[in-house]
C-alpha atoms as a PDB file:
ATOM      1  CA  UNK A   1      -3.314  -0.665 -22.054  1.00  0.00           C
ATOM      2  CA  UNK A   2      -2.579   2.224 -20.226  1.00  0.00           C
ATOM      3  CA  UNK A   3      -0.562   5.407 -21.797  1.00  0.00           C
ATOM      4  CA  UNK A   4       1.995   6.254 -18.975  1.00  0.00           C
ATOM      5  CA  UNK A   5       2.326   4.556 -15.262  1.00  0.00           C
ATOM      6  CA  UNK A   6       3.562   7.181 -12.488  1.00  0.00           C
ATOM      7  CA  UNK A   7       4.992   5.192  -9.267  1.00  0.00           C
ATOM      8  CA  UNK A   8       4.100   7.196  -6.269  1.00  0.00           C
ATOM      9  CA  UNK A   9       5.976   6.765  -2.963  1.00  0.00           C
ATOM     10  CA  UNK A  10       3.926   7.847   0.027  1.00  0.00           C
ATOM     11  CA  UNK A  11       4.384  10.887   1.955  1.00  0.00           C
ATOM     12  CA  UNK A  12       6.589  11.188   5.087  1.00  0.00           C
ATOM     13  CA  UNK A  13       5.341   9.112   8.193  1.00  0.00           C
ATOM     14  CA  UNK A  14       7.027   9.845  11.731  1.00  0.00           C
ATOM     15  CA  UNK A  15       9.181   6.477  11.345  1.00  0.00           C
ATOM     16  CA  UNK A  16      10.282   8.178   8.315  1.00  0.00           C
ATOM     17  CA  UNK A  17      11.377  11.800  10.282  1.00  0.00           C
ATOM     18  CA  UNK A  18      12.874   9.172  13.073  1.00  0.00           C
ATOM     19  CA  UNK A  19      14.839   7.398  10.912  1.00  0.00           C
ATOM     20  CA  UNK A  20      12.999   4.184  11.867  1.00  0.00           C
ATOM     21  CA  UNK A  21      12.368   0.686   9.714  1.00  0.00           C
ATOM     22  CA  UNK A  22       9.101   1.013   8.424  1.00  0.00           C
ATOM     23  CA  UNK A  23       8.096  -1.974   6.611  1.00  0.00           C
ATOM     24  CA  UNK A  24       5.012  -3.323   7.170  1.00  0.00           C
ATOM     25  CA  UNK A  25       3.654  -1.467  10.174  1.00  0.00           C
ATOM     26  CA  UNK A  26       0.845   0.498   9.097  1.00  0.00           C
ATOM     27  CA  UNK A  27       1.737   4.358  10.465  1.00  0.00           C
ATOM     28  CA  UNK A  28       0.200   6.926   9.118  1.00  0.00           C
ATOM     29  CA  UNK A  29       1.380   9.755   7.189  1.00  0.00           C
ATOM     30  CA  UNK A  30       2.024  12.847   9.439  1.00  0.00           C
ATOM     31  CA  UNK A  31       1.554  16.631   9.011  1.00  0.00           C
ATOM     32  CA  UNK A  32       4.210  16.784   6.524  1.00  0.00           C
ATOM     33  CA  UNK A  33       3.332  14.011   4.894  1.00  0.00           C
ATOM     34  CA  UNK A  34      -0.596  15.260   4.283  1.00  0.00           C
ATOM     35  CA  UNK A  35       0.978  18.452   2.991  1.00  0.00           C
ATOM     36  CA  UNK A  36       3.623  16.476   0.670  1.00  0.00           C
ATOM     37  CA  UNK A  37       0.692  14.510  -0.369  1.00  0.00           C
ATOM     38  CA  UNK A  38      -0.965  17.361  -1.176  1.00  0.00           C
ATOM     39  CA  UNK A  39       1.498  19.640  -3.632  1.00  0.00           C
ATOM     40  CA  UNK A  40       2.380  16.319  -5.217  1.00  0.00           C
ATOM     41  CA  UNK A  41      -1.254  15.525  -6.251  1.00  0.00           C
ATOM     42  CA  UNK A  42      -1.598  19.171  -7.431  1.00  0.00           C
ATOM     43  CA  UNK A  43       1.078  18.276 -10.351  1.00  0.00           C
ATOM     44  CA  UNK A  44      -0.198  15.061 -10.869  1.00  0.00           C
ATOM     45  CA  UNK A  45      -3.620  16.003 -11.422  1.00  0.00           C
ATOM     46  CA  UNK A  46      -2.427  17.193 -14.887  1.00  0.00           C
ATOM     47  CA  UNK A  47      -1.833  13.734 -16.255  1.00  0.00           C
ATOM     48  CA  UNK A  48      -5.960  12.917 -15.763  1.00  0.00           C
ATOM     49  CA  UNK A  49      -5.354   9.445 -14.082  1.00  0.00           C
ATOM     50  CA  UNK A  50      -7.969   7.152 -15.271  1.00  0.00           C
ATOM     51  CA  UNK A  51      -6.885   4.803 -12.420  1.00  0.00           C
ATOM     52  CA  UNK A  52      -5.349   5.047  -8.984  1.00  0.00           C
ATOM     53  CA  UNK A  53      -4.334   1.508  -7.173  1.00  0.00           C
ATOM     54  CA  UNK A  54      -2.434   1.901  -3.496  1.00  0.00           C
ATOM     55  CA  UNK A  55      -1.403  -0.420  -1.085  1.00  0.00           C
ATOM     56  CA  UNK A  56      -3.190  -1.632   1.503  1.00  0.00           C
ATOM     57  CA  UNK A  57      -0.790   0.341   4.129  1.00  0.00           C
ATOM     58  CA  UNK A  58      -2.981   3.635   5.248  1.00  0.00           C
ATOM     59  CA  UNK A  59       0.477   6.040   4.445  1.00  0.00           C
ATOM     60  CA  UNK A  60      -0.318   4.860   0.847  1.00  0.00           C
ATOM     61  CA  UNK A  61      -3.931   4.786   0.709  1.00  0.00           C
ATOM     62  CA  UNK A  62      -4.026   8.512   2.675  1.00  0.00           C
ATOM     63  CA  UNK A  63      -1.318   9.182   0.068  1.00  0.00           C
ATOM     64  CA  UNK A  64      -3.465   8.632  -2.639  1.00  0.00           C
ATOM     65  CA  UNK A  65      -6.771   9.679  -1.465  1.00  0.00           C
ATOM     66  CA  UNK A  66      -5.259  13.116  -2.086  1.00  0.00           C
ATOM     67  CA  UNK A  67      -4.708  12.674  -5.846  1.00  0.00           C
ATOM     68  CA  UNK A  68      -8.243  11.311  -5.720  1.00  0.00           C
ATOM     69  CA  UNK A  69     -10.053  14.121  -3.921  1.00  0.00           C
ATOM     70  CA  UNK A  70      -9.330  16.430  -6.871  1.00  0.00           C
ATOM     71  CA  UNK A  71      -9.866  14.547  -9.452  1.00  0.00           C
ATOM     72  CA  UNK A  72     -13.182  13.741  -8.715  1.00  0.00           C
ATOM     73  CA  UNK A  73     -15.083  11.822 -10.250  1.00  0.00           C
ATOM     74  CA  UNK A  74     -13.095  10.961 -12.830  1.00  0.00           C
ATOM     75  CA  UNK A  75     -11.073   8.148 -11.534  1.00  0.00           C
ATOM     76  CA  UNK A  76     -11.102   5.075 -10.307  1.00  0.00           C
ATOM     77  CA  UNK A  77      -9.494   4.560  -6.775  1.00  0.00           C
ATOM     78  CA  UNK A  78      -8.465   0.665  -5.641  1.00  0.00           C
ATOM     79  CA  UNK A  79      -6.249  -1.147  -3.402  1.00  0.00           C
ATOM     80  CA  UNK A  80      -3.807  -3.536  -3.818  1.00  0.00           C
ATOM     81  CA  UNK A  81      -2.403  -5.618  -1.192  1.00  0.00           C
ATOM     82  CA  UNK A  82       0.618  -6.734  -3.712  1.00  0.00           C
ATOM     83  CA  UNK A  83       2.111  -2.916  -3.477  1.00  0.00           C
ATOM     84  CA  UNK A  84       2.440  -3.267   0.275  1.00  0.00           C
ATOM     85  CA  UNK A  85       5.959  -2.321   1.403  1.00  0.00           C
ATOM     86  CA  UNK A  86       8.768  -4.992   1.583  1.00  0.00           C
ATOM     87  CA  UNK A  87       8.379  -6.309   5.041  1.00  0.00           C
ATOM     88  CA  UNK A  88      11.465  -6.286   7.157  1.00  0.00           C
ATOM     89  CA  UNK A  89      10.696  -8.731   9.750  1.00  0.00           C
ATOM     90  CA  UNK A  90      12.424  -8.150  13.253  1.00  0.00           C
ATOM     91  CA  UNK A  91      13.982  -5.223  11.823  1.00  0.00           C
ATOM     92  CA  UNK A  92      10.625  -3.382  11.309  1.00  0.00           C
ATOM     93  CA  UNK A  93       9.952  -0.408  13.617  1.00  0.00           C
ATOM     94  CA  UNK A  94      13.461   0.122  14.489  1.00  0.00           C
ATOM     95  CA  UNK A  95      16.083   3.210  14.621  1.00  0.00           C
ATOM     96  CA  UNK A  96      19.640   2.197  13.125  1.00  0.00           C
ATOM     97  CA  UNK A  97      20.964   2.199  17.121  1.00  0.00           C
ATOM     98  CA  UNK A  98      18.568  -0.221  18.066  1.00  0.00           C
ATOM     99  CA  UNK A  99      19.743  -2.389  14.955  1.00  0.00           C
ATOM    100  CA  UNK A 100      22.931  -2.457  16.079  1.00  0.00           C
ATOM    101  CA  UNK A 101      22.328  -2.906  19.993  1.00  0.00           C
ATOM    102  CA  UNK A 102      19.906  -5.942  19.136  1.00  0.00           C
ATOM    103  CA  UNK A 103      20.729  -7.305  16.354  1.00  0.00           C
ATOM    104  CA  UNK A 104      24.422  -5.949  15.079  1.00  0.00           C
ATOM    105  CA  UNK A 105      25.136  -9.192  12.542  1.00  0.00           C
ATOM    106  CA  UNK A 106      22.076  -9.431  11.089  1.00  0.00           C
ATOM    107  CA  UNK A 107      22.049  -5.684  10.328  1.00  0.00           C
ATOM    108  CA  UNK A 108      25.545  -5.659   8.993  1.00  0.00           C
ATOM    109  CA  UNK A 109      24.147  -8.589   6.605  1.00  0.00           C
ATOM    110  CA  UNK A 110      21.413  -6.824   5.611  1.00  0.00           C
ATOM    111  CA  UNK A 111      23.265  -3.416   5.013  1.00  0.00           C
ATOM    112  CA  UNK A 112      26.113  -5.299   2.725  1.00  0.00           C
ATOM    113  CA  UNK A 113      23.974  -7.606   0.949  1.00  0.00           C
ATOM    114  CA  UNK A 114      20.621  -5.914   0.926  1.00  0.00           C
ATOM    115  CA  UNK A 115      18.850  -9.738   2.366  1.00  0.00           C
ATOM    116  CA  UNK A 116      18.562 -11.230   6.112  1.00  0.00           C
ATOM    117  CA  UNK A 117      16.070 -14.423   5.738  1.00  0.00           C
ATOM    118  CA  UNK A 118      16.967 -15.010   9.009  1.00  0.00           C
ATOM    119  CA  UNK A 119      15.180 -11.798  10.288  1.00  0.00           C
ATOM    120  CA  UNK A 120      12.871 -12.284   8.659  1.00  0.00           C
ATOM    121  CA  UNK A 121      13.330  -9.736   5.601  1.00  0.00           C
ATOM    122  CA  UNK A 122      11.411 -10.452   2.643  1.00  0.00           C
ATOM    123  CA  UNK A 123      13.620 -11.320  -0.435  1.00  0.00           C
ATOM    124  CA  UNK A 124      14.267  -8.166  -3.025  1.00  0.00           C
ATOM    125  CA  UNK A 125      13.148 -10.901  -6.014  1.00  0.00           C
ATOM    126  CA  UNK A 126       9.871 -11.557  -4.118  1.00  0.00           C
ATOM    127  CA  UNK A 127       8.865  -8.002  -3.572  1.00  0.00           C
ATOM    128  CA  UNK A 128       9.879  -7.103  -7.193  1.00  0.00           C
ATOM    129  CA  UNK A 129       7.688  -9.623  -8.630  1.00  0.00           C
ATOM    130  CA  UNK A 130       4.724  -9.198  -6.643  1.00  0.00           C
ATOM    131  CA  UNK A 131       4.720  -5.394  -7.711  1.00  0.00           C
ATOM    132  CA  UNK A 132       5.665  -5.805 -11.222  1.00  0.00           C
ATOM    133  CA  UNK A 133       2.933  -8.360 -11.041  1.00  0.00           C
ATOM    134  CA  UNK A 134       0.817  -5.936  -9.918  1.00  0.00           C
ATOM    135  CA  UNK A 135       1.595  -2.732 -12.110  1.00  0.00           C
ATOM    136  CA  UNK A 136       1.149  -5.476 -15.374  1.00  0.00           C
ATOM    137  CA  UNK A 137      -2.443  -6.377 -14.483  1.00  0.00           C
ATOM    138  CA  UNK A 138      -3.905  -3.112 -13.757  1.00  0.00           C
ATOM    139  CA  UNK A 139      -1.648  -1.463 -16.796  1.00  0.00           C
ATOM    140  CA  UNK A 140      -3.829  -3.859 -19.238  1.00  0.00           C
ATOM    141  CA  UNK A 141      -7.033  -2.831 -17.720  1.00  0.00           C
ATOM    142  CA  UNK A 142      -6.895   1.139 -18.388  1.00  0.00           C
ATOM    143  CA  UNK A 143      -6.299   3.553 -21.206  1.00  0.00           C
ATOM    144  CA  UNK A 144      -4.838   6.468 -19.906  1.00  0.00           C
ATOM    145  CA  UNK A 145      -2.515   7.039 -17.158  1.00  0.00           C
ATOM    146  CA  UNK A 146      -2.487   4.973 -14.468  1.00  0.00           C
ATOM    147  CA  UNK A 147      -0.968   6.148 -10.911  1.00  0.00           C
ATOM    148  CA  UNK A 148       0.564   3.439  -8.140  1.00  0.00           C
ATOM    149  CA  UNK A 149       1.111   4.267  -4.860  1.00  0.00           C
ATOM    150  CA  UNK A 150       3.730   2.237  -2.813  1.00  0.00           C
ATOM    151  CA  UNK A 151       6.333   2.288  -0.568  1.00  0.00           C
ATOM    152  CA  UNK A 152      10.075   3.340  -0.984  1.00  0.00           C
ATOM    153  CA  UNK A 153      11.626  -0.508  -1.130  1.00  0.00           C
ATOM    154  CA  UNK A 154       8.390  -2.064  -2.641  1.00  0.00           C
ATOM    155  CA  UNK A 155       8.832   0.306  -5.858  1.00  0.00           C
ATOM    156  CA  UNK A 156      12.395   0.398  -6.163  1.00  0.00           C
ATOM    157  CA  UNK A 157      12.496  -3.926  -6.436  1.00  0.00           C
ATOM    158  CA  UNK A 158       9.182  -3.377  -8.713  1.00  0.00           C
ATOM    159  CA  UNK A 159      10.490  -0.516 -11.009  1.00  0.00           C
ATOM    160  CA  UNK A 160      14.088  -2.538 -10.949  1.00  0.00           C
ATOM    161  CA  UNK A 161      12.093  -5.988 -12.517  1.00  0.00           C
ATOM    162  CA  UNK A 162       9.263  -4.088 -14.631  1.00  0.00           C
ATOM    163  CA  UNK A 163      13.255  -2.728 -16.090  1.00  0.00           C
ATOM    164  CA  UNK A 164      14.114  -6.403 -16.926  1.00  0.00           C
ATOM    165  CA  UNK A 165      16.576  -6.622 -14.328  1.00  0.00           C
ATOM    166  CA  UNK A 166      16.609  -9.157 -11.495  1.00  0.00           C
ATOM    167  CA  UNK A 167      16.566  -6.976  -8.112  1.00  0.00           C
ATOM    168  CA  UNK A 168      18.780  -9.863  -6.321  1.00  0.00           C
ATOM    169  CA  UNK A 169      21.703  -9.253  -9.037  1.00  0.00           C
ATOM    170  CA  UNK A 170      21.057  -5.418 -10.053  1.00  0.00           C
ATOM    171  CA  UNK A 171      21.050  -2.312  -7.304  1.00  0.00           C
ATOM    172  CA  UNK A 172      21.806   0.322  -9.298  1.00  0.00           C
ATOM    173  CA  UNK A 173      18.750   2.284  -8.596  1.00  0.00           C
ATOM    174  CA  UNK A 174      17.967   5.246  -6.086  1.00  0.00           C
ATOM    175  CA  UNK A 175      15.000   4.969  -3.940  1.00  0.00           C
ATOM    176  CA  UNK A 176      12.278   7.262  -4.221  1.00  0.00           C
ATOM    177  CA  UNK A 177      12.417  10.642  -1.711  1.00  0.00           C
ATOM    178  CA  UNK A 178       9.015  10.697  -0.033  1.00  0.00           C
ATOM    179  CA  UNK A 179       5.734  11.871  -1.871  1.00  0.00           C
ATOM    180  CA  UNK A 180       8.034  11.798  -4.929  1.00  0.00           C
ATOM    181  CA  UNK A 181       7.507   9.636  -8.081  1.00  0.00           C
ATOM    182  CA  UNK A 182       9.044   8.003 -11.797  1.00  0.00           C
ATOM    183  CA  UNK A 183       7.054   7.616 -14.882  1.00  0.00           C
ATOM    184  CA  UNK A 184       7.493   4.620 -17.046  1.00  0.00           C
ATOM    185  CA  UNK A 185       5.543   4.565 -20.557  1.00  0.00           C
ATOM    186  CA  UNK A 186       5.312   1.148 -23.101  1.00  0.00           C
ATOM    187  CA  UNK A 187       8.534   0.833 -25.024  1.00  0.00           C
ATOM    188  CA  UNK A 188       8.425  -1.740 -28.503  1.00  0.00           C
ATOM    189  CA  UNK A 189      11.772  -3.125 -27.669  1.00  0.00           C
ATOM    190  CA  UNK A 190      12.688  -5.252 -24.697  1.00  0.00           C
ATOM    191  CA  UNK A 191      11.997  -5.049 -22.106  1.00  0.00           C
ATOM    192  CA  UNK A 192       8.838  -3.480 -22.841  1.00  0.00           C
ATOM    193  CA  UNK A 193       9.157  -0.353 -20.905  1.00  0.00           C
ATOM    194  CA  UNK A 194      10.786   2.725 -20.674  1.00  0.00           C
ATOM    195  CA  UNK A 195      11.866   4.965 -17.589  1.00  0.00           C
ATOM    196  CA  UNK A 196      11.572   8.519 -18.372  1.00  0.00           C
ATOM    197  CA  UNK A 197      12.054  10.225 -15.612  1.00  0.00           C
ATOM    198  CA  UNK A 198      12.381   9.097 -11.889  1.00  0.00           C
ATOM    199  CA  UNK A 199      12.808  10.695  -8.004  1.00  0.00           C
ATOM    200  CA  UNK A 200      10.320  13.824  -9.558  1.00  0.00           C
ATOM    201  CA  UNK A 201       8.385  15.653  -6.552  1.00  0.00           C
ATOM    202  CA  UNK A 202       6.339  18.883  -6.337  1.00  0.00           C
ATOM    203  CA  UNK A 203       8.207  21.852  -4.533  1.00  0.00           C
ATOM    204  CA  UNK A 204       9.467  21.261  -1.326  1.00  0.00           C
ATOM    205  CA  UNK A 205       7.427  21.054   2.148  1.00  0.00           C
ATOM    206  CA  UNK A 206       9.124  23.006   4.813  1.00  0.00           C
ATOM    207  CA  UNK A 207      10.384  19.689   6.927  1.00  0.00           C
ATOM    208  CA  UNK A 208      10.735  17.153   4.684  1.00  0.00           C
ATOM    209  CA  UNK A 209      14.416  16.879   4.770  1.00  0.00           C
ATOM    210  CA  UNK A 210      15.141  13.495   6.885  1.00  0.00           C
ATOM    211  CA  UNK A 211      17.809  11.516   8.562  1.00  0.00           C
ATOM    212  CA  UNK A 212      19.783   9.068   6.478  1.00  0.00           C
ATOM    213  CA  UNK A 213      19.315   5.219   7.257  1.00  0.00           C
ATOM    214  CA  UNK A 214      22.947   4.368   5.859  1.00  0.00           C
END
């Protein structure tokens, strides 16, 4: 069983500097992003990951690959489509105007409640579970630290249910900044795990402050 698990969001993607619904559409990271990606994977180099598993999304995998470069050899690198981001459905792709020209009731349901089934957003619960799903089964196969790399909604619902807590009923936790990350180790009590630190990133990138989606 591994030691310590970092959660790593990816770096910042242009839908991310446009204020845009990301979700499942598989952008790439851009030139901030590569250099966010690479000043966080120069502090988190000095955990020695045995094991780094990303999502299937290229932002996460890119993301990762950085960490991976300098560690060498020394790590194993593998994807996982169950840390894919939450997908959003008709929302995805989207600035908050176009939201609100196109689709104003479902976006007001989706902003006060944090769910839209009928656009098509996938359900908090069922992104929670599929990543803390995840994290569980690659935490029993490795010894030392073990590194995920996901996406800003898919690890908040996933940290939020590895916590215990049923992501439907409990929002009480801040997403992660791009390219930053939270460390959870193994805890004896319930539920098993303890968060000891979270929303840590390297020193800033010149232009990684971004609009607000709120």
């Amino acid at each position: 069983m591994a030691k310590k698990i970092v959660l790593w969001r990816h770096g910042q993607t242009d839908y991310n500097l446009q204020g845009r619904v990301q979700g499942q559409v598989d952008i790439p990271l851009n030139q901030v992003g590569i250099a966010q990606a690479a000043a966080a994977a120069e502090e988190l180099v000095k955990l020695k990951p045995e094991r780094i598993v990303c999502s299937d999304l290229r932002r996460a995998q890119d993301t990762g690959q950085a960490l991976a470069d300098i560690c060498g050899g020394s790590v194993d690198f593998l994807v996982d489509e169950r840390l894919r981001e939450r997908a959003f459905g008709d929302f995805e792709g989207l600035s908050v105007k176009e939201l609100q020209d196109r689709f104003a009731a479902r976006y007001e349901e989706w902003r006060g409640t944090g769910e839209c089934p009928l656009a098509g957003v996938e359900s908090r619960g069922e992104v929670g579970s599929r990543v803390a799903e995840c994290v569980s089964d690659h935490f029993a196969e490795v010894e030392g630290a073990l590194v995920v790399v996901s996406h800003g909604s898919a690890l908040t619902q996933g940290l939020v249910k590895i916590l215990g807590l049923d992501p439907l009923a409990w929002q009480g936790l801040r997403g992660l900044d791009n390219c930053h990350w939270s460390t959870v180790i193994p805890y004896s009590r319930k539920p098993g795990w303890r968060l000891v630190s979270h929303n840590i990133g390297a020193p800033e990138v010149p232009g990684s402050a971004l609009p607000s989606l709120a």
